[in-house]
ModelCIF file with pLDDT and N, C-alpha, C, O atoms, coordinates in Angstrom:
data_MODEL
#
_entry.id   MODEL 
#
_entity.id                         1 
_entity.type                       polymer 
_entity.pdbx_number_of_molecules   1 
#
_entity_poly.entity_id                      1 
_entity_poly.type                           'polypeptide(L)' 
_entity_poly.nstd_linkage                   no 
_entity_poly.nstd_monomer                   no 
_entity_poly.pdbx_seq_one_letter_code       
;(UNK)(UNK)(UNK)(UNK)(UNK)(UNK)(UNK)(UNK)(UNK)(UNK)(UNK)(UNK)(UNK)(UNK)(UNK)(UNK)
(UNK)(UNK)(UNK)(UNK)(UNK)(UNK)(UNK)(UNK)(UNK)(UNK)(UNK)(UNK)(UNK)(UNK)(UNK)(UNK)
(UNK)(UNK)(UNK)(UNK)(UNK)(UNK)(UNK)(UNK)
;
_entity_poly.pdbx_seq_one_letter_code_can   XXXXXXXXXXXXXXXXXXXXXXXXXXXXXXXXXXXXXXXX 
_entity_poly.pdbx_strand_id                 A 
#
loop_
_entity_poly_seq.entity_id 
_entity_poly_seq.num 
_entity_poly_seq.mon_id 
_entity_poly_seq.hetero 
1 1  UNK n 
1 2  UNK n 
1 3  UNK n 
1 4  UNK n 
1 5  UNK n 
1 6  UNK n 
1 7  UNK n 
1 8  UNK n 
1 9  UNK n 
1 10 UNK n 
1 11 UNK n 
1 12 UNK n 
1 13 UNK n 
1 14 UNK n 
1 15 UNK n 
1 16 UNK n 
1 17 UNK n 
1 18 UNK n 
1 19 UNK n 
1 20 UNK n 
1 21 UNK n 
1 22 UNK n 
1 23 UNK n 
1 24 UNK n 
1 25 UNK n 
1 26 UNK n 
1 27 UNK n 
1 28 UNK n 
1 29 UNK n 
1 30 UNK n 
1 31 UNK n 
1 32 UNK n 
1 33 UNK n 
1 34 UNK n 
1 35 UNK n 
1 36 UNK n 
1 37 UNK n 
1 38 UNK n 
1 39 UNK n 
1 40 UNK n 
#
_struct_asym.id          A 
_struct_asym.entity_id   1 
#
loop_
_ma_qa_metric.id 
_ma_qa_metric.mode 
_ma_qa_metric.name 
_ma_qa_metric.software_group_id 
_ma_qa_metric.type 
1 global pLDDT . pLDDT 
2 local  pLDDT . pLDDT 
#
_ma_qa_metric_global.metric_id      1 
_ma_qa_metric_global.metric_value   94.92 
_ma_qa_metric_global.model_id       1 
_ma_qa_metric_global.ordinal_id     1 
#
loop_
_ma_qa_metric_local.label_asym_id 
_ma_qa_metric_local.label_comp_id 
_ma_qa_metric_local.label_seq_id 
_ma_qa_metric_local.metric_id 
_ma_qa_metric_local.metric_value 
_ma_qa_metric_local.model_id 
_ma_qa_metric_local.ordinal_id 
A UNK 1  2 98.00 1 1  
A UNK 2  2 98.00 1 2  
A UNK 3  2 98.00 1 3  
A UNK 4  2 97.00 1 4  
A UNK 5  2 97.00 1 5  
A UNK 6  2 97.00 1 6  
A UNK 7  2 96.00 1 7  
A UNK 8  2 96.00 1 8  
A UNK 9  2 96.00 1 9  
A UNK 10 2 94.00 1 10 
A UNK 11 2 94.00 1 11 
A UNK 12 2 94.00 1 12 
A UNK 13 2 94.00 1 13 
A UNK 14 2 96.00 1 14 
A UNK 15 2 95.00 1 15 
A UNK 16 2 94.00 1 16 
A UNK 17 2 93.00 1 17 
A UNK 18 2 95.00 1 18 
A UNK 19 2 96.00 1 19 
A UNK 20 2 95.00 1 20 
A UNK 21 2 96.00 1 21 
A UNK 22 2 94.00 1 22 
A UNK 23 2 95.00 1 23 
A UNK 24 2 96.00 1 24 
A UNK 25 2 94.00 1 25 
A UNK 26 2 93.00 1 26 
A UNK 27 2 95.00 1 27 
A UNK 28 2 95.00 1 28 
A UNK 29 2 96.00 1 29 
A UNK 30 2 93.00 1 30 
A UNK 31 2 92.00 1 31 
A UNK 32 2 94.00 1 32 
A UNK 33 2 94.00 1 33 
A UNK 34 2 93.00 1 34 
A UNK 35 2 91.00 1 35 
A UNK 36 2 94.00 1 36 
A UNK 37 2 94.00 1 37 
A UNK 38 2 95.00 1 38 
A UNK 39 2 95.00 1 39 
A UNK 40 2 95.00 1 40 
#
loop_
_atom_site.group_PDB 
_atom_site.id 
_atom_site.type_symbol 
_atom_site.label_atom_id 
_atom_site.label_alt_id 
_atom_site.label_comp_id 
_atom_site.label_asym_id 
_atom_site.label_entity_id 
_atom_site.label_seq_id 
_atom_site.pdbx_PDB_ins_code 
_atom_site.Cartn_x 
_atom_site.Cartn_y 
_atom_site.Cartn_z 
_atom_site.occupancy 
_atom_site.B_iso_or_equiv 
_atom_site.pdbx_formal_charge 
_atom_site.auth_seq_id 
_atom_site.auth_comp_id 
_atom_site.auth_asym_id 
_atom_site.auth_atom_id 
_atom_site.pdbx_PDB_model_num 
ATOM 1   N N  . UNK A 1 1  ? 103.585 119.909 72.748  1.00 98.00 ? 1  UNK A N  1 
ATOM 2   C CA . UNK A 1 1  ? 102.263 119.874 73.388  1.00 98.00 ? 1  UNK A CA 1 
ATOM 3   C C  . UNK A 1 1  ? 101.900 118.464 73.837  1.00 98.00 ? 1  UNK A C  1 
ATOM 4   O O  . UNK A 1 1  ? 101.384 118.361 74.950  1.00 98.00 ? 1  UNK A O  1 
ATOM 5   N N  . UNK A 1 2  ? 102.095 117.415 73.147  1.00 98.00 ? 2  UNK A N  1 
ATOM 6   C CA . UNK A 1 2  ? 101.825 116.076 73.380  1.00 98.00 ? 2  UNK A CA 1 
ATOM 7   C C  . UNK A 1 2  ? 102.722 115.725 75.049  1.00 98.00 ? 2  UNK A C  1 
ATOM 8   O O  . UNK A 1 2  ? 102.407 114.903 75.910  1.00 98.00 ? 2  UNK A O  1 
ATOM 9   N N  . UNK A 1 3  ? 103.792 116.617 75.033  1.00 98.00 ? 3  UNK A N  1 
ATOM 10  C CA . UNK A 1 3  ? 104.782 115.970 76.002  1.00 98.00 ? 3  UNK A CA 1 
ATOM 11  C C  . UNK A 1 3  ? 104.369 116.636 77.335  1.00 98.00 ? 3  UNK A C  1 
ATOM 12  O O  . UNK A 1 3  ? 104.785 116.436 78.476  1.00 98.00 ? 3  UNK A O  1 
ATOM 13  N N  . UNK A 1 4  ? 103.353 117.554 76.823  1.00 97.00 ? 4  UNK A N  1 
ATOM 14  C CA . UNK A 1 4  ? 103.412 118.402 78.038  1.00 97.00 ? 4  UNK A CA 1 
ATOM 15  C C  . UNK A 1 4  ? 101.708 117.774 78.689  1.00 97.00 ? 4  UNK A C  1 
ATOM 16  O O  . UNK A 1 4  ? 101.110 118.015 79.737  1.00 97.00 ? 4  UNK A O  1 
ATOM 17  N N  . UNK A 1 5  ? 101.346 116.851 77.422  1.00 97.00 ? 5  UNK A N  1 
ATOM 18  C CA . UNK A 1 5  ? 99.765  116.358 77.990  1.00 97.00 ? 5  UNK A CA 1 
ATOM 19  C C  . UNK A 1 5  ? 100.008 115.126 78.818  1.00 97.00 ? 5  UNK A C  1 
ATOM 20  O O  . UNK A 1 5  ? 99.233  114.637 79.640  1.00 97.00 ? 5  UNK A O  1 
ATOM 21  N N  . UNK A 1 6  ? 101.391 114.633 78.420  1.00 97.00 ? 6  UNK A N  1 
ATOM 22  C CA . UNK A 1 6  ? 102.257 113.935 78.898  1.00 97.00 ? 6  UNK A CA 1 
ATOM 23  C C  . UNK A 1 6  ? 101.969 113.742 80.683  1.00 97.00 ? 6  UNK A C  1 
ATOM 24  O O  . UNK A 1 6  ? 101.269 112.957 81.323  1.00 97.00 ? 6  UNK A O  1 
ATOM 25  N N  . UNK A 1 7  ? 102.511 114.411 80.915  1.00 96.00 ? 7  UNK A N  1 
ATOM 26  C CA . UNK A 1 7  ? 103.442 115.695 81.683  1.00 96.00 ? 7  UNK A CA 1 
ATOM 27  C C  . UNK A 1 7  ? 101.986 115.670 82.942  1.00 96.00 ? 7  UNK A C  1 
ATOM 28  O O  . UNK A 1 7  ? 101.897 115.334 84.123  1.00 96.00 ? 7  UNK A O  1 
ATOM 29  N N  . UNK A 1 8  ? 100.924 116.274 81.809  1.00 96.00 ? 8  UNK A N  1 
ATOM 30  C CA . UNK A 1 8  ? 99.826  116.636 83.168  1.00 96.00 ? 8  UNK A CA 1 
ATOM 31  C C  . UNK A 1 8  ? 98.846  114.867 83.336  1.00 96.00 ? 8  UNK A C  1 
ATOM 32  O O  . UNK A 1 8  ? 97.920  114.783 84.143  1.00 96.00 ? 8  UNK A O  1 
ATOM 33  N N  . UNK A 1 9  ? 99.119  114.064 82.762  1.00 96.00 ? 9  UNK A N  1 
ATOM 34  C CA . UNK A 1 9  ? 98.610  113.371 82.689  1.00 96.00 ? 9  UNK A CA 1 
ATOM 35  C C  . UNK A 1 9  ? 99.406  112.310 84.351  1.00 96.00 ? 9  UNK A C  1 
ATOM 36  O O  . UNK A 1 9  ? 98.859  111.538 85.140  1.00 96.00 ? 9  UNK A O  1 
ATOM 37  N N  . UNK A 1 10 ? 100.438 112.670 84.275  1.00 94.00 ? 10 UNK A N  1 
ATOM 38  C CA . UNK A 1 10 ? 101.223 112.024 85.486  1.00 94.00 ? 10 UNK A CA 1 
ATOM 39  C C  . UNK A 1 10 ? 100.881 112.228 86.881  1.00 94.00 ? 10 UNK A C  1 
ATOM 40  O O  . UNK A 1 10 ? 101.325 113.236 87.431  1.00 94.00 ? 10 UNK A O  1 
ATOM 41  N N  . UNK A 1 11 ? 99.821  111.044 87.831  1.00 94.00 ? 11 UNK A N  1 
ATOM 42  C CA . UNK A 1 11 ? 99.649  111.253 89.003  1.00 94.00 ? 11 UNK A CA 1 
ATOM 43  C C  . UNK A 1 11 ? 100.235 112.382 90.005  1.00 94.00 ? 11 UNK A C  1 
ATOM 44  O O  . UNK A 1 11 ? 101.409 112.131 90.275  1.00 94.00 ? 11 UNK A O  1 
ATOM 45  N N  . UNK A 1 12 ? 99.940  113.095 90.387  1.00 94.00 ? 12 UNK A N  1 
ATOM 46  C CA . UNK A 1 12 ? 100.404 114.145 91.280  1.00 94.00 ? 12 UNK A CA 1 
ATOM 47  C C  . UNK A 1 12 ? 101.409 113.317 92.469  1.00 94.00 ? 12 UNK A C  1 
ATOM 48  O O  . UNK A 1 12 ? 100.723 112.512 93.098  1.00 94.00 ? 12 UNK A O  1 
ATOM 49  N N  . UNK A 1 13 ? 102.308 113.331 92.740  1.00 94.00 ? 13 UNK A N  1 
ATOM 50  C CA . UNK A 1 13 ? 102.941 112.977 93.952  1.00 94.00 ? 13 UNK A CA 1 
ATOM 51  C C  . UNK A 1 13 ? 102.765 113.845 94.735  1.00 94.00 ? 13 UNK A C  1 
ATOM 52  O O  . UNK A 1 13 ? 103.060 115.040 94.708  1.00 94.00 ? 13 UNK A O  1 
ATOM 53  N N  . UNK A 1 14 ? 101.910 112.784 95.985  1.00 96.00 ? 14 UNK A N  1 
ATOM 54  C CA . UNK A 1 14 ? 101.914 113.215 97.529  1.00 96.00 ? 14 UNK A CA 1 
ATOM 55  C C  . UNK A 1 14 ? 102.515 112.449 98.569  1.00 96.00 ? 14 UNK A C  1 
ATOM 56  O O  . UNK A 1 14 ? 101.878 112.098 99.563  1.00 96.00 ? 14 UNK A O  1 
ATOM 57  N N  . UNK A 1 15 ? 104.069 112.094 98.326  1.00 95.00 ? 15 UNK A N  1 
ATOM 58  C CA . UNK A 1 15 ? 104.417 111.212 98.991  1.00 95.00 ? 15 UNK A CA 1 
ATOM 59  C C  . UNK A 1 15 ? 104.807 112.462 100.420 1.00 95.00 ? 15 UNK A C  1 
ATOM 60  O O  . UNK A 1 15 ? 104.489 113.622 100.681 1.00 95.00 ? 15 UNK A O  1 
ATOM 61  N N  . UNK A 1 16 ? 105.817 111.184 101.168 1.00 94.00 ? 16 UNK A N  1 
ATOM 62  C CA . UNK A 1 16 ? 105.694 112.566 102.381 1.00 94.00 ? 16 UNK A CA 1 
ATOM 63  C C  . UNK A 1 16 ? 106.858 113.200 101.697 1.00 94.00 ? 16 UNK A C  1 
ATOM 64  O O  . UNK A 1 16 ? 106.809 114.429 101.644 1.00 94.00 ? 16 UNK A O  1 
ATOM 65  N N  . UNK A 1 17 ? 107.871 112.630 101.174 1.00 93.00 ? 17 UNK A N  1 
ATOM 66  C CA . UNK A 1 17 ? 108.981 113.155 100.650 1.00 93.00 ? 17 UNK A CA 1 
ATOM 67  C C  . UNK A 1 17 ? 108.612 114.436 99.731  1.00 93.00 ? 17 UNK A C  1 
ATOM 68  O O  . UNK A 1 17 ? 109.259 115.444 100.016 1.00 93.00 ? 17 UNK A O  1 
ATOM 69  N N  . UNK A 1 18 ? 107.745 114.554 98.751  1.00 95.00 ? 18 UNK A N  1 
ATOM 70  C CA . UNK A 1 18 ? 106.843 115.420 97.923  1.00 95.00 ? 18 UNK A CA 1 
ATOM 71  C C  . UNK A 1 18 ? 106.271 116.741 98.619  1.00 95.00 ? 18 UNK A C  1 
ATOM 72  O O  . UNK A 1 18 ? 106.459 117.904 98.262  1.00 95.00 ? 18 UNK A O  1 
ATOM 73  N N  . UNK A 1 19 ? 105.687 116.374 99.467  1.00 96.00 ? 19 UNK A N  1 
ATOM 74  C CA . UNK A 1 19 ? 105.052 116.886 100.636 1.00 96.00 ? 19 UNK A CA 1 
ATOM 75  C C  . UNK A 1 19 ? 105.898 117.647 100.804 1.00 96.00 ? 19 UNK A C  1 
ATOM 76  O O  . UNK A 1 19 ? 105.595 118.667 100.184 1.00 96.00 ? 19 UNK A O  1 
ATOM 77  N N  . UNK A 1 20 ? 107.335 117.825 101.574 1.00 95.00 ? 20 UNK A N  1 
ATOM 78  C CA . UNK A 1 20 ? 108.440 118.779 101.478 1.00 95.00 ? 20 UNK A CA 1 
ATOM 79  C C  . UNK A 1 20 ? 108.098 119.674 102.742 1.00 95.00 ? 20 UNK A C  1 
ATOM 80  O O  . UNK A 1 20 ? 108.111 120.903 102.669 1.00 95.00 ? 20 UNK A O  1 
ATOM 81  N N  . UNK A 1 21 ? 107.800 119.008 103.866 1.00 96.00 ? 21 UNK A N  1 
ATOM 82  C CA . UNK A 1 21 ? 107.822 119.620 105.366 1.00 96.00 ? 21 UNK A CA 1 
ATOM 83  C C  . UNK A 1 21 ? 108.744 119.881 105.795 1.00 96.00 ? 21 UNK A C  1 
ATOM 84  O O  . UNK A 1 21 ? 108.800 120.947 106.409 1.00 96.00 ? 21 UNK A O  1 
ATOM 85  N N  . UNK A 1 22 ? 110.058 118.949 105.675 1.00 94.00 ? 22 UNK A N  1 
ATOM 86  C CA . UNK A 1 22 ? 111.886 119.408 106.172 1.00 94.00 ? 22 UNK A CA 1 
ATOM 87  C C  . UNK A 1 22 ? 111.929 120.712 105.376 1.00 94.00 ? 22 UNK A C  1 
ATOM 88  O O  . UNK A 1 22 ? 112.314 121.713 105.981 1.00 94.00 ? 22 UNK A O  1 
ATOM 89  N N  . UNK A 1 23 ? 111.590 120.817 104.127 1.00 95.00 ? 23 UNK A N  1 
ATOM 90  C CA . UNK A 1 23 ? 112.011 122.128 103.502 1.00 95.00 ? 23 UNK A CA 1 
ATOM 91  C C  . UNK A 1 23 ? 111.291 123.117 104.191 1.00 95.00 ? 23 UNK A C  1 
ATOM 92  O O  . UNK A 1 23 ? 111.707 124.148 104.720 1.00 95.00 ? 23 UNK A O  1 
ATOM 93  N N  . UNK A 1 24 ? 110.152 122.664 104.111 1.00 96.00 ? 24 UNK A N  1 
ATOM 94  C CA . UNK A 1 24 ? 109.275 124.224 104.775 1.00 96.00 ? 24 UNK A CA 1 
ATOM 95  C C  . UNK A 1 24 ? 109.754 124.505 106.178 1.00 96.00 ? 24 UNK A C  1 
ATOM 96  O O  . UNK A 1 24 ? 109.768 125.694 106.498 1.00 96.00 ? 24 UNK A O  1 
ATOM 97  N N  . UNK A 1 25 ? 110.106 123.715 106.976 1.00 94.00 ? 25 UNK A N  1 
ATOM 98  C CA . UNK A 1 25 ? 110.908 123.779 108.032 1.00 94.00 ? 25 UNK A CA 1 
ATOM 99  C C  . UNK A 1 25 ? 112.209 124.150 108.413 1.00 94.00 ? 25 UNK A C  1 
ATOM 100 O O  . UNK A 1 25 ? 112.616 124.366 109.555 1.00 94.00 ? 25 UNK A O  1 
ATOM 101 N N  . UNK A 1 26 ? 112.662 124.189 107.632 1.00 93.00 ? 26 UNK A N  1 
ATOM 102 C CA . UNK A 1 26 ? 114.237 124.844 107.103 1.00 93.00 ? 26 UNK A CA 1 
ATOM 103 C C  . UNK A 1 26 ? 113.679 125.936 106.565 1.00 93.00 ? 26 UNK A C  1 
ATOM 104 O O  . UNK A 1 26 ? 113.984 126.732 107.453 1.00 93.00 ? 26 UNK A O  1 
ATOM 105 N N  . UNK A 1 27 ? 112.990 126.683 105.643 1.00 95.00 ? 27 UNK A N  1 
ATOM 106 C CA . UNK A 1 27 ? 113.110 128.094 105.182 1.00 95.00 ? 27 UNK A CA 1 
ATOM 107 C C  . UNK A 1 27 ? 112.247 128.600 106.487 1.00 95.00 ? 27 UNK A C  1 
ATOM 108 O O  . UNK A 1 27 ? 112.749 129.473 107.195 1.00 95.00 ? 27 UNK A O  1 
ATOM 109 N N  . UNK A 1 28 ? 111.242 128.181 106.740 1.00 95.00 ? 28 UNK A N  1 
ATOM 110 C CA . UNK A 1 28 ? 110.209 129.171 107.672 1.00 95.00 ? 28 UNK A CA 1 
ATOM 111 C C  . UNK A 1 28 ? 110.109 130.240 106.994 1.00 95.00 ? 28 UNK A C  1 
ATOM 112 O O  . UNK A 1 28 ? 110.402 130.485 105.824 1.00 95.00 ? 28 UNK A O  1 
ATOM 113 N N  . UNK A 1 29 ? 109.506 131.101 108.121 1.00 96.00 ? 29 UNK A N  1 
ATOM 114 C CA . UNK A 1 29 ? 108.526 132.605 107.187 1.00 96.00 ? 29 UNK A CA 1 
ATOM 115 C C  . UNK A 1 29 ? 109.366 133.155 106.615 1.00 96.00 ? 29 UNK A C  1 
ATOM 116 O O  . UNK A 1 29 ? 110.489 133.184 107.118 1.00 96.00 ? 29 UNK A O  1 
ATOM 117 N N  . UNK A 1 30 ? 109.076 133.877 105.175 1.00 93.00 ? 30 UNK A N  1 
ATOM 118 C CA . UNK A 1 30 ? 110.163 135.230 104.760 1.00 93.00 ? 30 UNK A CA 1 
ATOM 119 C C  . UNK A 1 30 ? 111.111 134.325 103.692 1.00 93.00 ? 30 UNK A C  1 
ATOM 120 O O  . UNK A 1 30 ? 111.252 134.931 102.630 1.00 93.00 ? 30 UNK A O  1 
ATOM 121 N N  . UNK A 1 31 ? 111.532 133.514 103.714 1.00 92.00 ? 31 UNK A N  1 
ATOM 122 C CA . UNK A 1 31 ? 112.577 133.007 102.936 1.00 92.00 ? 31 UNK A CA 1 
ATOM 123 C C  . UNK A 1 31 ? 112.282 132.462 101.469 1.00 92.00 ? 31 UNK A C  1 
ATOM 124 O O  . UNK A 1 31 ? 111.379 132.948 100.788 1.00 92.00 ? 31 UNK A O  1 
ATOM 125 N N  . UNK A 1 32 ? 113.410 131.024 100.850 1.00 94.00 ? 32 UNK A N  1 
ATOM 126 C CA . UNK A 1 32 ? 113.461 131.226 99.710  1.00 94.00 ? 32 UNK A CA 1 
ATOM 127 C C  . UNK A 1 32 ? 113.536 129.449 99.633  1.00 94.00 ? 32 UNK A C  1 
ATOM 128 O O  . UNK A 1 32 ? 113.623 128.686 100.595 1.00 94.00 ? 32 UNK A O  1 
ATOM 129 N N  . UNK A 1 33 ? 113.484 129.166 98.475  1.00 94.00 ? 33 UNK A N  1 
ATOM 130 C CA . UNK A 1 33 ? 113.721 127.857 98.623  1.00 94.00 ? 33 UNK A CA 1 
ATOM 131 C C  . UNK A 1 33 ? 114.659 127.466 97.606  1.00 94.00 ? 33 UNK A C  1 
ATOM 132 O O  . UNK A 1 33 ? 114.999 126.291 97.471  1.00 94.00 ? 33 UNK A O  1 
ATOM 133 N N  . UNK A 1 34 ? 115.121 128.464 96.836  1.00 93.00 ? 34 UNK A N  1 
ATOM 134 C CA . UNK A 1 34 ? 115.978 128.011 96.169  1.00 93.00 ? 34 UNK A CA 1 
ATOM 135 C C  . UNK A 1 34 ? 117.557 127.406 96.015  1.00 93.00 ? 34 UNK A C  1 
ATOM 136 O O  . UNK A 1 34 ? 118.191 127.194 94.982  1.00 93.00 ? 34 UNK A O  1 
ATOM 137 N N  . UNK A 1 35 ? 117.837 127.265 97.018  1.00 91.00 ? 35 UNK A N  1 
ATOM 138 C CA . UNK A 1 35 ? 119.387 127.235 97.841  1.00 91.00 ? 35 UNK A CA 1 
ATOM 139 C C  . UNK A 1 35 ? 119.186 126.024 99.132  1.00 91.00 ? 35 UNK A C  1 
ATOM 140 O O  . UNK A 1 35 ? 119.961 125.896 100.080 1.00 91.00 ? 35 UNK A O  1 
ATOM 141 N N  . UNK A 1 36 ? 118.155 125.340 98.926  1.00 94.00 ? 36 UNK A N  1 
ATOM 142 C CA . UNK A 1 36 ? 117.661 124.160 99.906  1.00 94.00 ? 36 UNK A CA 1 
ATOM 143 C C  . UNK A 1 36 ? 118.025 123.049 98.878  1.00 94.00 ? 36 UNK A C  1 
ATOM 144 O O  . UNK A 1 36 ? 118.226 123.034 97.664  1.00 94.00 ? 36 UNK A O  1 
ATOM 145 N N  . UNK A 1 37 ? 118.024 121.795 100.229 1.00 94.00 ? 37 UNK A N  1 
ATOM 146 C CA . UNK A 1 37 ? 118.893 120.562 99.760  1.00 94.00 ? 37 UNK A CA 1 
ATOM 147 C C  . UNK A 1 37 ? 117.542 119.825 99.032  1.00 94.00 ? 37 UNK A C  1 
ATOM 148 O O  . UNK A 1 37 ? 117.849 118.974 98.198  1.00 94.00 ? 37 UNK A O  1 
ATOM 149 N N  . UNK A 1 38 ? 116.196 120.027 99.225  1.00 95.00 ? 38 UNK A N  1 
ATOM 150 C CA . UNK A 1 38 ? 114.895 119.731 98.610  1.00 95.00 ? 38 UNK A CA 1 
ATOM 151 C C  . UNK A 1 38 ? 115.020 120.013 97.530  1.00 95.00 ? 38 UNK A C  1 
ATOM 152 O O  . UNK A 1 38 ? 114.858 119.177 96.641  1.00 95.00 ? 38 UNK A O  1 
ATOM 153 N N  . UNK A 1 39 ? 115.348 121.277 97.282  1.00 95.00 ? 39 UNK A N  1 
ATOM 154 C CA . UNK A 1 39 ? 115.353 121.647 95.851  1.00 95.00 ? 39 UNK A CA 1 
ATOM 155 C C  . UNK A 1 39 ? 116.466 121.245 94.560  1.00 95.00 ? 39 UNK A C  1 
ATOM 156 O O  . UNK A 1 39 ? 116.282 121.009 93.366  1.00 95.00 ? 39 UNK A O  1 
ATOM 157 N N  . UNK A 1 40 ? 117.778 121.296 95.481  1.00 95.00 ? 40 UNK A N  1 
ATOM 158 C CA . UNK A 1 40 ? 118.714 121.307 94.615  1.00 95.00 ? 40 UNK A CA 1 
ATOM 159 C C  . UNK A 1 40 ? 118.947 119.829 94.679  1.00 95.00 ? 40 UNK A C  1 
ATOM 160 O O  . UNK A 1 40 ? 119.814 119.310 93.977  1.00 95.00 ? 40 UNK A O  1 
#
């Protein structure tokens, strides 16, 4: 629990990299993101 107050305690990243527009741009409508170079 401590690690996880940890955890939420860590600034949100909104970099553009974070942001993750190439990904959303690569899956478009309907798809998956699990098999993207963002993710993996």
């Amino acid at each position: 629990m401590l690690q996880m107050v940890a955890e939420f305690l860590k600034p949100l990243d909104v970099s553009g990299d974070a942001l993750g527009l190439d990904a959303v741009r690569d899956v478009g409508p309907g798809g998956h993101y699990f098999g993207t170079l963002h993710t993996l």
